[in-house]
N, C-alpha and C. Protein backbone atom coordinates (compact mmCIF):
# COMPACT_ATOMS: atom_id res chain seq x y z
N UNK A 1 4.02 -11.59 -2.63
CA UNK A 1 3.64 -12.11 -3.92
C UNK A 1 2.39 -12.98 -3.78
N UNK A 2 1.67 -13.34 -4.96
CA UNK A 2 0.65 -14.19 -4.87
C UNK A 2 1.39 -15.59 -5.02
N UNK A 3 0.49 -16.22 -4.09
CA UNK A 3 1.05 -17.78 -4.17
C UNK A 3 0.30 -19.14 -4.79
N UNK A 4 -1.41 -18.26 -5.08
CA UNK A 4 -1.83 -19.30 -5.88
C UNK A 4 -1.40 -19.76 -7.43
N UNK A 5 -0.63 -18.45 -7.91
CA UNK A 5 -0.03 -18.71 -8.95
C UNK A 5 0.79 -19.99 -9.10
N UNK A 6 1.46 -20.01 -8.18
CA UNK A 6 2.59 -21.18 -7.46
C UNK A 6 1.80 -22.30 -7.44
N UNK A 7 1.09 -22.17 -7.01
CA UNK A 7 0.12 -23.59 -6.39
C UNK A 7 -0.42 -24.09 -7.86
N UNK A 8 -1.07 -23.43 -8.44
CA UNK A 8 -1.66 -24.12 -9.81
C UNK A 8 -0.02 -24.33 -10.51
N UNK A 9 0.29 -23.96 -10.96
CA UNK A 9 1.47 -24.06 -11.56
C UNK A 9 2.37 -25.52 -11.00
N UNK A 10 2.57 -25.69 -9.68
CA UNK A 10 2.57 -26.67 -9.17
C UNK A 10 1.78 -28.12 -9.93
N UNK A 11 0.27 -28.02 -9.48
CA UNK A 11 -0.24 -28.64 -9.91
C UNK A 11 -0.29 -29.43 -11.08
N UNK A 12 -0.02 -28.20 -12.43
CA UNK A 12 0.17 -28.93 -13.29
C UNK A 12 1.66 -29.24 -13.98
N UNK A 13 2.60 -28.88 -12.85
CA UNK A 13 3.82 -29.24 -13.36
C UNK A 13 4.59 -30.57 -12.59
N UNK A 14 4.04 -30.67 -11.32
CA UNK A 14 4.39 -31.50 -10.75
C UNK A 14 3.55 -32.88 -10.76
N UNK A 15 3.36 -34.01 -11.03
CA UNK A 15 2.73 -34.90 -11.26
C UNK A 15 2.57 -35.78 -10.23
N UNK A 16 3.53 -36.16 -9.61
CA UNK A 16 4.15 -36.64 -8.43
C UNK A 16 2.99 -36.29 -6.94
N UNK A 17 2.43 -35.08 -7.14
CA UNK A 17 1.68 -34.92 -6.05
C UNK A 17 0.15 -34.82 -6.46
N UNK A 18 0.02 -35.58 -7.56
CA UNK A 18 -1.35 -35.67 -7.99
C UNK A 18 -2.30 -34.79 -7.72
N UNK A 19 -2.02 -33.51 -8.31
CA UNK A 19 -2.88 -32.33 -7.50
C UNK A 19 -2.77 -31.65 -6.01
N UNK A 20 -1.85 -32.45 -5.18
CA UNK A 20 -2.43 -32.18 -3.50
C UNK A 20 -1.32 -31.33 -3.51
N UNK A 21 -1.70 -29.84 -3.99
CA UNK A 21 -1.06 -29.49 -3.60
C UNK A 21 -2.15 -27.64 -3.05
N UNK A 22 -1.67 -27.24 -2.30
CA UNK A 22 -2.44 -25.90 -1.20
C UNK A 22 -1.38 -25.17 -0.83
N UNK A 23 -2.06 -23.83 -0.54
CA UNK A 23 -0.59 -22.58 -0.17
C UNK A 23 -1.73 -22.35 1.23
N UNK A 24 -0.80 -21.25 1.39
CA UNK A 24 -1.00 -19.96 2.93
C UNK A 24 -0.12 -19.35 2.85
N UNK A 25 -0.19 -18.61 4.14
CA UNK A 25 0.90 -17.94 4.32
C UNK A 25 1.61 -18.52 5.94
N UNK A 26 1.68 -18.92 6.63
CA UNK A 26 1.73 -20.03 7.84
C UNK A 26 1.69 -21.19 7.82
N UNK A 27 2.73 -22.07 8.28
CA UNK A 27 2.93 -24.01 7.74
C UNK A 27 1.68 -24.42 8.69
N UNK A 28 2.19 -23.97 10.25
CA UNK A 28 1.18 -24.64 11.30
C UNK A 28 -0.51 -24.47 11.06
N UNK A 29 -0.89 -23.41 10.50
CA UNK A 29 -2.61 -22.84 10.32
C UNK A 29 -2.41 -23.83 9.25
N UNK A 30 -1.90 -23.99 8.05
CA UNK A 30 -2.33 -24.51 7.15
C UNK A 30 -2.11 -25.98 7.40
N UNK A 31 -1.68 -26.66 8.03
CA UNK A 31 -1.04 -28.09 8.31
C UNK A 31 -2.49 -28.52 9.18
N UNK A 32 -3.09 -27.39 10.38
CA UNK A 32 -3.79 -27.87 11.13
C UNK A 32 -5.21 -27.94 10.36
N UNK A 33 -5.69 -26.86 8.91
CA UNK A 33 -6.54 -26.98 8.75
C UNK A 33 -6.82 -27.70 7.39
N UNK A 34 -6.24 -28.17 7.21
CA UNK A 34 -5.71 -29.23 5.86
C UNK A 34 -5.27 -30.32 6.10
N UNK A 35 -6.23 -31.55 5.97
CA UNK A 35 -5.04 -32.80 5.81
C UNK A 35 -4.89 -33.01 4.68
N UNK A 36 -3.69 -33.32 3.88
CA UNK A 36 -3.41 -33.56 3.05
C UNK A 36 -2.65 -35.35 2.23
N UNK A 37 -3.48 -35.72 1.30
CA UNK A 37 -2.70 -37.23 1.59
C UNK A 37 -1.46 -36.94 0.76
N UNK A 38 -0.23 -38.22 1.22
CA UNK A 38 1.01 -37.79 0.84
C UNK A 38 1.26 -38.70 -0.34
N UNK A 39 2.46 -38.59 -1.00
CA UNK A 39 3.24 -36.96 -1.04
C UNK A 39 2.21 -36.07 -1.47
N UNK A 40 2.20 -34.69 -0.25
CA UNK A 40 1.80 -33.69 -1.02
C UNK A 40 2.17 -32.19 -0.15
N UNK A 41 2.25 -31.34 -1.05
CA UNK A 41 2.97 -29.89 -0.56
C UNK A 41 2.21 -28.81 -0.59
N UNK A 42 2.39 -27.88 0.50
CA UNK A 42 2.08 -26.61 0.56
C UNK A 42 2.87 -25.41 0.54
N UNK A 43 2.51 -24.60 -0.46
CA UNK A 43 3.07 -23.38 -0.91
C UNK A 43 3.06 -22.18 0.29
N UNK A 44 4.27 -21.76 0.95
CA UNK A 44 4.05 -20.63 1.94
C UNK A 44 5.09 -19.31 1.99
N UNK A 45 4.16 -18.33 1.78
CA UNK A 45 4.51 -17.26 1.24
C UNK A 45 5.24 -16.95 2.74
N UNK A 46 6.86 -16.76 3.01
CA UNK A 46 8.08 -17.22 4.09
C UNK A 46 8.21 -15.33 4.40
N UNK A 47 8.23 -14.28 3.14
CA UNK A 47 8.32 -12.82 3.31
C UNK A 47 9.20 -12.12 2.26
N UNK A 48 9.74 -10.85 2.08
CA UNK A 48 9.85 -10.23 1.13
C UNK A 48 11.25 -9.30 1.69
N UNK A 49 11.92 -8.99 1.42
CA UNK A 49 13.24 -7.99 1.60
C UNK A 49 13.37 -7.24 0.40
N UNK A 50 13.77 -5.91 1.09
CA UNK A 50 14.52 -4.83 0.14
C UNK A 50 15.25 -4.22 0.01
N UNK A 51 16.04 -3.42 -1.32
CA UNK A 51 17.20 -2.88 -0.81
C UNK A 51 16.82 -1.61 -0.46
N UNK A 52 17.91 -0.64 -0.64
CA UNK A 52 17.62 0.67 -0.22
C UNK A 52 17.48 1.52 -1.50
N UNK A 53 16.32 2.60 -1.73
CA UNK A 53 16.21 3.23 -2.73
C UNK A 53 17.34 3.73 -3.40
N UNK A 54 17.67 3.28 -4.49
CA UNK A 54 18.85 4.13 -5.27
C UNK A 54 18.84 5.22 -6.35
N UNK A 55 17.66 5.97 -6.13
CA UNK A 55 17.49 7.35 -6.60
C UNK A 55 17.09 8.58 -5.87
N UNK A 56 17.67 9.82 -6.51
CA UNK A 56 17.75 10.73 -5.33
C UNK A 56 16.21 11.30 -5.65
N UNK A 57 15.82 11.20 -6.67
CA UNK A 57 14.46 12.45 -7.44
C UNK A 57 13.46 11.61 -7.36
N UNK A 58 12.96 9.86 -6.74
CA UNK A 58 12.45 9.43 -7.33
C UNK A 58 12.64 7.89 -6.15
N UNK A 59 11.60 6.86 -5.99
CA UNK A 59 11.83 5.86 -5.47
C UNK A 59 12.09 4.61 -6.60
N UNK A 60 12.67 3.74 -6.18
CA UNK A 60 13.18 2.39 -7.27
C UNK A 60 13.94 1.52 -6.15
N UNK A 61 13.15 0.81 -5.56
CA UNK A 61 14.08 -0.39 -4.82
C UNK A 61 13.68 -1.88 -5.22
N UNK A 62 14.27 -2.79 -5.26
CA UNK A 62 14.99 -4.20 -5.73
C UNK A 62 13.92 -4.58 -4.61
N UNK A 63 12.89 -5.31 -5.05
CA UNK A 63 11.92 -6.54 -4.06
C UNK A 63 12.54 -8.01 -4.02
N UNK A 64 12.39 -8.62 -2.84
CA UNK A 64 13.23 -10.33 -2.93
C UNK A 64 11.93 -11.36 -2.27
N UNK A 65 11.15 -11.27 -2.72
CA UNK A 65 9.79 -12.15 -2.64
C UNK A 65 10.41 -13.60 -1.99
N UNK A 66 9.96 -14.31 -1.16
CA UNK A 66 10.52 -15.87 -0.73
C UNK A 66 9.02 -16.86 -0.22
N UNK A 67 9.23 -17.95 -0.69
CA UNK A 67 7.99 -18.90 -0.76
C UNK A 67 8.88 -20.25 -0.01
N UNK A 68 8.05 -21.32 0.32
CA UNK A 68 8.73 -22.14 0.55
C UNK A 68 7.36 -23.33 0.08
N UNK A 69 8.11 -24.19 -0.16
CA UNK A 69 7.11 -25.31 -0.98
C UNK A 69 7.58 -26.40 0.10
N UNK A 70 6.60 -26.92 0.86
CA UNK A 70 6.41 -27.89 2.07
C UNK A 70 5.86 -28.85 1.89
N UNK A 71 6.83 -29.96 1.59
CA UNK A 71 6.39 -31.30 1.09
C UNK A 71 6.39 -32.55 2.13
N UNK A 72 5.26 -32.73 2.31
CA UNK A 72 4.69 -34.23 2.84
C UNK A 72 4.86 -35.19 2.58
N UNK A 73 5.58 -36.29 3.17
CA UNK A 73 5.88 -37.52 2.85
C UNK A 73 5.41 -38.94 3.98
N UNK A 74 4.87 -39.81 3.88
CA UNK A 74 4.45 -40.59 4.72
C UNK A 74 5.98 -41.47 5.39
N UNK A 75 6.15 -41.62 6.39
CA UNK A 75 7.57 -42.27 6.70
C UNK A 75 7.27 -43.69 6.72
N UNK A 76 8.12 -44.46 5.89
CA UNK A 76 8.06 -45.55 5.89
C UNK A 76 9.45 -46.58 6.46
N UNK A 77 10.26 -45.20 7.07
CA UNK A 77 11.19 -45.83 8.33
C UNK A 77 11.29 -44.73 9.40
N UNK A 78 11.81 -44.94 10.69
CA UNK A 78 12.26 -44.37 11.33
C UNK A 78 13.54 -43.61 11.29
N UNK A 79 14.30 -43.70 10.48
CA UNK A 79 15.87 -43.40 9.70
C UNK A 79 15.18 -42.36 8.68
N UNK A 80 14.16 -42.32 8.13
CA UNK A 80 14.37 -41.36 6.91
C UNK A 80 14.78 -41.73 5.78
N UNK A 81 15.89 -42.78 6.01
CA UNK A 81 16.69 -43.32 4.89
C UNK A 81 15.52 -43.15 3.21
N UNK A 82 14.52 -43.76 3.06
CA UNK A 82 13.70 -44.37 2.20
C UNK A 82 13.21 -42.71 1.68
N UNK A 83 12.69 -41.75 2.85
CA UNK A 83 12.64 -40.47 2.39
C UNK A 83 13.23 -39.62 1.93
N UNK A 84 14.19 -40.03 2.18
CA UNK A 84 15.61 -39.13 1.38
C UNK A 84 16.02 -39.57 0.07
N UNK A 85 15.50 -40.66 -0.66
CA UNK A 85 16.10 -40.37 -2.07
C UNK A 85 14.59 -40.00 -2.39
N UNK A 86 12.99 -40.19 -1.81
CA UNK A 86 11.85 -39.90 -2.84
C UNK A 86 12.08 -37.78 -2.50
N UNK A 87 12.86 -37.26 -1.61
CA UNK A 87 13.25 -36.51 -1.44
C UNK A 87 14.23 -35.41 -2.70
N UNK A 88 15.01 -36.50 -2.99
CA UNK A 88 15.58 -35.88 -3.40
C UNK A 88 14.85 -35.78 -5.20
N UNK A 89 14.14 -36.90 -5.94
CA UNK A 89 13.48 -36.80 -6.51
C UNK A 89 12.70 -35.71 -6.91
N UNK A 90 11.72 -35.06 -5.84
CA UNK A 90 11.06 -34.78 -5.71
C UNK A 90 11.72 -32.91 -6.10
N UNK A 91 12.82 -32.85 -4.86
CA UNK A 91 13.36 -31.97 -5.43
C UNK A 91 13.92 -31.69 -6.94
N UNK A 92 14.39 -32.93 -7.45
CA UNK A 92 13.98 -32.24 -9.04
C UNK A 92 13.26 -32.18 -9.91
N UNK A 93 12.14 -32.42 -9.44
CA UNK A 93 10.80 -32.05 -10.14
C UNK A 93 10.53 -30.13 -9.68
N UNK A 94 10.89 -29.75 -8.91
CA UNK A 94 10.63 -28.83 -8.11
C UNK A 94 11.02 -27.99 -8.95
N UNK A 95 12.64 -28.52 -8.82
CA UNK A 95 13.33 -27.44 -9.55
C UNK A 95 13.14 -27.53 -11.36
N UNK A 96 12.40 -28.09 -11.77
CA UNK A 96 11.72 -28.37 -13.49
C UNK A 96 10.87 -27.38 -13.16
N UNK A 97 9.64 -27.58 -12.29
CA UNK A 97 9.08 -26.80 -12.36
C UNK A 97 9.06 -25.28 -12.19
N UNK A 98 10.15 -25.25 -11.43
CA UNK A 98 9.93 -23.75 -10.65
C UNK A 98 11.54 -22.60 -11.15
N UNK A 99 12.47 -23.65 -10.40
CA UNK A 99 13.62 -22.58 -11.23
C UNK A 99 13.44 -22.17 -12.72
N UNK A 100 13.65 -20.50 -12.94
CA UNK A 100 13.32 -20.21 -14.23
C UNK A 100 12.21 -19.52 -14.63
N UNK A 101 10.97 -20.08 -13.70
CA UNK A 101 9.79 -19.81 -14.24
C UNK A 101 9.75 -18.03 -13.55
N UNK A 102 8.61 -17.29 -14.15
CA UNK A 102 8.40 -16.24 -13.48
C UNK A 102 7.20 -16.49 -13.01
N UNK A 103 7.02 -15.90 -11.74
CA UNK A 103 5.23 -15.99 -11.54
C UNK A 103 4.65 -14.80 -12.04
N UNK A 104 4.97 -14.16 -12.63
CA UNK A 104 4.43 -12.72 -13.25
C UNK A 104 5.05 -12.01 -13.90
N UNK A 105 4.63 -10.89 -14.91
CA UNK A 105 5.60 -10.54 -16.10
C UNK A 105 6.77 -9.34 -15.31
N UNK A 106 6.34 -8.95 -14.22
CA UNK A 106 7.13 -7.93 -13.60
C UNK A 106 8.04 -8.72 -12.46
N UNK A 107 8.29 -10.40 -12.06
CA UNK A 107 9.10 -10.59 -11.58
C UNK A 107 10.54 -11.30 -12.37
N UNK A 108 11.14 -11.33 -11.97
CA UNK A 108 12.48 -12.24 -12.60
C UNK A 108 12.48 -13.58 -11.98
N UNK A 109 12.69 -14.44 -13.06
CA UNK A 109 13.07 -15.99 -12.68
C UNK A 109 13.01 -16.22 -11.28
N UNK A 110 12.55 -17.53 -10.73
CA UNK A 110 12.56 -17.95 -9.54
C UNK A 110 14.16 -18.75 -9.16
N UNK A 111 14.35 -18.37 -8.58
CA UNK A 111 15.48 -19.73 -8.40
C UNK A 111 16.13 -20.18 -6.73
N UNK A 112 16.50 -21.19 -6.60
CA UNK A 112 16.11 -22.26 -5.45
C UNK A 112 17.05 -21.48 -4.11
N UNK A 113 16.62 -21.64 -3.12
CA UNK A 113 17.38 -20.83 -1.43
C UNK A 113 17.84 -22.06 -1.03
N UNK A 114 17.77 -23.24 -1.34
CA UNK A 114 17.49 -24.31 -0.27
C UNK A 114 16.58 -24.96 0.42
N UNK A 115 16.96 -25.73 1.02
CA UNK A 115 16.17 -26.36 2.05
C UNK A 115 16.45 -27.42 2.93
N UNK A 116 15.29 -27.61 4.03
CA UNK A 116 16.14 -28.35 5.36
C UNK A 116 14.87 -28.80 6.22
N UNK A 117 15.59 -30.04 6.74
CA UNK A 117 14.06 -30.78 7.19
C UNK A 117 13.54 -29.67 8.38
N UNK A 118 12.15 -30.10 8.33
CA UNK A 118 11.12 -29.40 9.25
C UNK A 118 10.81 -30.65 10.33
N UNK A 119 10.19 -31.79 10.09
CA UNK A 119 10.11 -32.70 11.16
C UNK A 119 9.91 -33.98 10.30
N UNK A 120 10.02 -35.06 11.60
CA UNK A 120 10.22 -36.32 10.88
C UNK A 120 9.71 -37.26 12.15
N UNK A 121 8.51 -38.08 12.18
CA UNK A 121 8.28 -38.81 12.99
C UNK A 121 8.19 -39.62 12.55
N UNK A 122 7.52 -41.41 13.30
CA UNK A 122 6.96 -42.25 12.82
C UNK A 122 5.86 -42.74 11.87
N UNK A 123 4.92 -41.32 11.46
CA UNK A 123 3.81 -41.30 10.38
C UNK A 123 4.49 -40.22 9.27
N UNK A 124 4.99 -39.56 9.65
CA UNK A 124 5.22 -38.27 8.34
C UNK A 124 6.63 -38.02 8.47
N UNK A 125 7.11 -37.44 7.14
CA UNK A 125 7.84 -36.37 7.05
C UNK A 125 7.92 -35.40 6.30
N UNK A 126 8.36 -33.97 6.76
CA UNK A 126 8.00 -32.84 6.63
C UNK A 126 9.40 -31.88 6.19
N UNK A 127 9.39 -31.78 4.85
CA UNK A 127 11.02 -31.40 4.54
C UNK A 127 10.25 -29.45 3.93
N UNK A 128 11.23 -29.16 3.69
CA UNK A 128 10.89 -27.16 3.30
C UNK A 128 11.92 -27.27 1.99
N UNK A 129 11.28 -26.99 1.15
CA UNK A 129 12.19 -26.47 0.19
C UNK A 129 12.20 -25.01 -0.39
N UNK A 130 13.13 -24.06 -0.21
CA UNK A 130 12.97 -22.62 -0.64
C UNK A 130 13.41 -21.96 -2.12
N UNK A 131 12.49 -20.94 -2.48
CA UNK A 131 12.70 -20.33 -3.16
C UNK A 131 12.86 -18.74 -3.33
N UNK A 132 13.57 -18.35 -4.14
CA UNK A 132 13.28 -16.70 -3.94
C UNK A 132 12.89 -16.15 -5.67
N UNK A 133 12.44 -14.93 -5.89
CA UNK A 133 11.92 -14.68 -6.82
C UNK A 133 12.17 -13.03 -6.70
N UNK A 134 12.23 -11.97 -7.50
CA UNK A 134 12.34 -10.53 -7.29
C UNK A 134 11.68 -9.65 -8.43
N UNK A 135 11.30 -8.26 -8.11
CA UNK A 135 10.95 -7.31 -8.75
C UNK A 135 11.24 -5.91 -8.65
N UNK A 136 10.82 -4.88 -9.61
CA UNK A 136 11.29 -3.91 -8.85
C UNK A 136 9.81 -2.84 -8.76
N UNK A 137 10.12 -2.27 -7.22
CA UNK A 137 9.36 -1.27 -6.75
C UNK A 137 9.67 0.02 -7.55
N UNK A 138 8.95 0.82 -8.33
CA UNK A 138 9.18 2.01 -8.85
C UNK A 138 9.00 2.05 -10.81
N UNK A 139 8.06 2.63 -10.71
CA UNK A 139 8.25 2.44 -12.75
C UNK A 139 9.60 2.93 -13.12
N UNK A 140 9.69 2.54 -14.63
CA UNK A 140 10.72 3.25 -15.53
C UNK A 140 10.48 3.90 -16.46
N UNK A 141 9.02 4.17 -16.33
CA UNK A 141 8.41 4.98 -17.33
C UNK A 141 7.24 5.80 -16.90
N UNK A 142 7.26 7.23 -17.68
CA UNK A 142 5.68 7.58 -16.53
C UNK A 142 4.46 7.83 -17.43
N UNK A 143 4.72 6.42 -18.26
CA UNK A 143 3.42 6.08 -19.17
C UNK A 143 2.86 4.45 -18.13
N UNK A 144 4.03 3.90 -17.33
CA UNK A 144 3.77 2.90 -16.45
C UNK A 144 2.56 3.51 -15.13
N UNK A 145 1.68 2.55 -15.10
CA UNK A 145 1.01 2.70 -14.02
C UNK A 145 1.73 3.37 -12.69
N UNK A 146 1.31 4.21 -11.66
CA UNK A 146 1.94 4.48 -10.40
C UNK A 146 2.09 3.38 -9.83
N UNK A 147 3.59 3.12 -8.96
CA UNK A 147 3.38 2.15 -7.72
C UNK A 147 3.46 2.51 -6.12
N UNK A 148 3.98 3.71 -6.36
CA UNK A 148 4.57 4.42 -4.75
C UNK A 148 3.94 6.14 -5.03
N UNK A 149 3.59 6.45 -3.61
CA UNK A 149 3.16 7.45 -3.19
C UNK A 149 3.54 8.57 -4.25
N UNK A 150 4.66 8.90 -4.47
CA UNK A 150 5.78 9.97 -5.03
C UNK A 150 5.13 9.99 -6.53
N UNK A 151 5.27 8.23 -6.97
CA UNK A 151 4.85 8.61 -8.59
C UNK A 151 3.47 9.19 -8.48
N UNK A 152 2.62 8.14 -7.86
CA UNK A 152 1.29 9.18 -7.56
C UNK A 152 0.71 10.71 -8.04
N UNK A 153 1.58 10.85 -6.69
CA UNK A 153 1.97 12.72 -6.35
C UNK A 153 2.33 13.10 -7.91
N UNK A 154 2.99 12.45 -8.16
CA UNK A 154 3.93 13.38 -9.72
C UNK A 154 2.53 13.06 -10.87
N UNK A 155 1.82 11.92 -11.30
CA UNK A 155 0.94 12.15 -11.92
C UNK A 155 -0.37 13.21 -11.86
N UNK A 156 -0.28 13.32 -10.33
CA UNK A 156 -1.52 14.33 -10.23
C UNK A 156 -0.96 15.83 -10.61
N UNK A 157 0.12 16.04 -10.62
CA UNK A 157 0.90 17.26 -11.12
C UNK A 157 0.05 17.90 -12.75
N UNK A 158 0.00 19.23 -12.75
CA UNK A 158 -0.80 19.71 -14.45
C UNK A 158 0.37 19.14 -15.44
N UNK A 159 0.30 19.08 -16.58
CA UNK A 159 1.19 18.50 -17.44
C UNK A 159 2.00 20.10 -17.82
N UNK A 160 3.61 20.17 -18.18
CA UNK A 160 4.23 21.00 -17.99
C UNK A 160 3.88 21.65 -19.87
N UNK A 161 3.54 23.34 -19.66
CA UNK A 161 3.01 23.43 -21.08
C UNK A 161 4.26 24.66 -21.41
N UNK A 162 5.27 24.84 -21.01
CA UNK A 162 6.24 25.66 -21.22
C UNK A 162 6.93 26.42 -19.94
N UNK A 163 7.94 27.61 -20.73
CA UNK A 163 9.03 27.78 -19.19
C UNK A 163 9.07 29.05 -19.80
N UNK A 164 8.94 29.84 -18.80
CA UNK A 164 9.71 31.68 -18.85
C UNK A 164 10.58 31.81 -18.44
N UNK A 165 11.92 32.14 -18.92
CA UNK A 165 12.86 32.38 -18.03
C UNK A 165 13.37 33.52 -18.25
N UNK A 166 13.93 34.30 -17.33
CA UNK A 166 14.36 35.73 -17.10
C UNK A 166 16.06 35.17 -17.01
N UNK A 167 16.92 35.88 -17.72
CA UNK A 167 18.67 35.77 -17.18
C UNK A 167 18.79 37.11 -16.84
N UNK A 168 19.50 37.17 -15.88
CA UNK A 168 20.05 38.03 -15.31
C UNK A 168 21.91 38.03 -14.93
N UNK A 169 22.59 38.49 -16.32
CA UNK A 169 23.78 38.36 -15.88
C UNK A 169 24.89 38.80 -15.23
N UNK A 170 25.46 38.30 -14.68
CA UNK A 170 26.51 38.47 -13.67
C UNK A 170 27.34 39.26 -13.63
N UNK A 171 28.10 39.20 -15.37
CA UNK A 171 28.51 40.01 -15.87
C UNK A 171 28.39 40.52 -17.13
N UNK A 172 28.79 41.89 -17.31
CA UNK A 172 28.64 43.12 -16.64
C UNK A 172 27.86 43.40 -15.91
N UNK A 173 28.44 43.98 -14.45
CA UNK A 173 27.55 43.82 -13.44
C UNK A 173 27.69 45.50 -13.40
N UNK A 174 26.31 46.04 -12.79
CA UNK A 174 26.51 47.53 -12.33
C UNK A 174 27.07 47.86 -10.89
N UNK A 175 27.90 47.90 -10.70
CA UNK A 175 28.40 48.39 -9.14
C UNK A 175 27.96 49.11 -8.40
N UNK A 176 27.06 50.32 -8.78
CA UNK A 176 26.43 50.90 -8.06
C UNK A 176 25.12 49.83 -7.72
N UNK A 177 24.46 48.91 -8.09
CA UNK A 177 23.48 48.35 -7.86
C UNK A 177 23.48 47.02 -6.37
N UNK A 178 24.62 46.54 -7.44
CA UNK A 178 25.02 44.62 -6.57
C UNK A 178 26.45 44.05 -7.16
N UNK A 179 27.29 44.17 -6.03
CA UNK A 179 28.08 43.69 -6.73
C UNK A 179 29.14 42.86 -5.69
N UNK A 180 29.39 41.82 -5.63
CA UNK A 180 29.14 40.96 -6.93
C UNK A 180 28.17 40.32 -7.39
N UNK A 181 28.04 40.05 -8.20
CA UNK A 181 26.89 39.02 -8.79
C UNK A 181 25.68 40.21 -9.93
N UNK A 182 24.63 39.33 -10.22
CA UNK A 182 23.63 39.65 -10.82
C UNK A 182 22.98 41.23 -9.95
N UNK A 183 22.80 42.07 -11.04
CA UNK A 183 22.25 43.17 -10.84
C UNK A 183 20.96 43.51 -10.57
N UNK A 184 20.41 42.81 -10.84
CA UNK A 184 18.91 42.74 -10.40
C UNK A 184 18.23 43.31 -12.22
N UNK A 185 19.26 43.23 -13.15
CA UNK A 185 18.25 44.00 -14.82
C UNK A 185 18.33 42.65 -15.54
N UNK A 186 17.56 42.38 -15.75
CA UNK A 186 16.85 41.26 -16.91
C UNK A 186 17.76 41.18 -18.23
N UNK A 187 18.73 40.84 -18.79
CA UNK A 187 19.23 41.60 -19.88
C UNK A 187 18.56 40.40 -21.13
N UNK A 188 17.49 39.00 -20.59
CA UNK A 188 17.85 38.35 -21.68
C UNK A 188 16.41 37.60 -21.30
N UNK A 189 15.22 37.72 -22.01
CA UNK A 189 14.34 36.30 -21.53
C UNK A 189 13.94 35.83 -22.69
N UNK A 190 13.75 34.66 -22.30
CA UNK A 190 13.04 33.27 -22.99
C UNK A 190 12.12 33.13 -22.74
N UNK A 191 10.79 32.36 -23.85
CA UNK A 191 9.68 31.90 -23.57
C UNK A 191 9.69 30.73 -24.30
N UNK A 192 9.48 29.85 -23.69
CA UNK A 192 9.67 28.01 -24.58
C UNK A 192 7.80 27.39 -24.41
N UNK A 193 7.65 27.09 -25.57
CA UNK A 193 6.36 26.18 -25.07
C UNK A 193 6.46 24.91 -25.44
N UNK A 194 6.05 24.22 -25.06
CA UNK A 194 6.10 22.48 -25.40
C UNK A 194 5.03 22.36 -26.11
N UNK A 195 4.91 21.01 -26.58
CA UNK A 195 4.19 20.33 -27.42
C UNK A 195 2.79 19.73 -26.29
């Protein structure tokens, strides 16, 4: 998923971090090439799971998008104690902002995985809070844009402009010809054209 969506959205929903807030996709690249003053968080796109296609003619699988919002706090004990309620605060601003929301018209509501400290020294602390978010791989319509190979393939197909069909029935069957089954004589065709 895109994560600057997240990040502005952040920005102006969370107040608390007066703007400082930056994504990636990696805590350590982005931690080393960013200082950031605290409180303030970075958005990191964590990875994506899927289920297994559940159509036989056709692909459609369930996407599970996951971000994690990495919030900075300056330690003002060695205990944590003092970080753990602007912590927990913080987490419900998070969840104002974020549970609920969609980041796009093709995902469903975000809503919270958890979270669990990352590190905690004598200058900082570094807590993860997660989220997950989902969509689905495959249109439901084939006026919808292609997303996978298959629909592709099926748009480049000529558009279907009718059907000939020959029956050939079973019975009365000629015995001298085939028997059992269809005789090999046409006794009945159709010509259909579409619109």
């Amino acid at each position: 998923m895109k994560i600057t969506p997240v990040v502005l959205h952040l920005r102006q929903r969370c107040p608390l971090f007066g703007g400082r807030v930056a994504g990636g996709i990696d805590f350590d690249a982005v931690k080393a090439s960013q200082q950031v003053d605290r409180p303030g968080a970075f958005v990191i796109a964590t990875g994506d799971d899927a289920t297994d296609n559940d159509l036989q003619n056709g692909i459609r699988q369930d996407i599970t998008d996951a971000f994690d919002v990495v919030v900075i706090l300056g330690a003002k004990d060695q205990r944590g104690q003092l970080a753990v309620d602007v912590l927990h605060d913080i987490r419900a601003d998070l969840w104002r902002a974020l549970v609920g929301w969609k980041p796009g018209a093709e995902y469903e509501p975000v809503t919270y995985d958890g979270g669990d400290l990352v590190q905690i020294d004598r200058a900082l602390v570094i807590y993860r809070y997660s989220f997950v978010t989902a969509f689905q791989l495959g249109r439901n319509a084939s006026t919808d844009p292609a997303e996978t190979w298959h629909e592709l393939e099926l748009d480049g197909l000529p558009k279907l402009e009718g059907m000939d069909i020959n029956v050939d029935c079973i019975d009365p069957a000629d015995r001298n010809l085939e028997y059992p089954g269809p005789d090999g004589r046409i006794e009945i065709q159709l010509k259909e054209e579409l619109p």
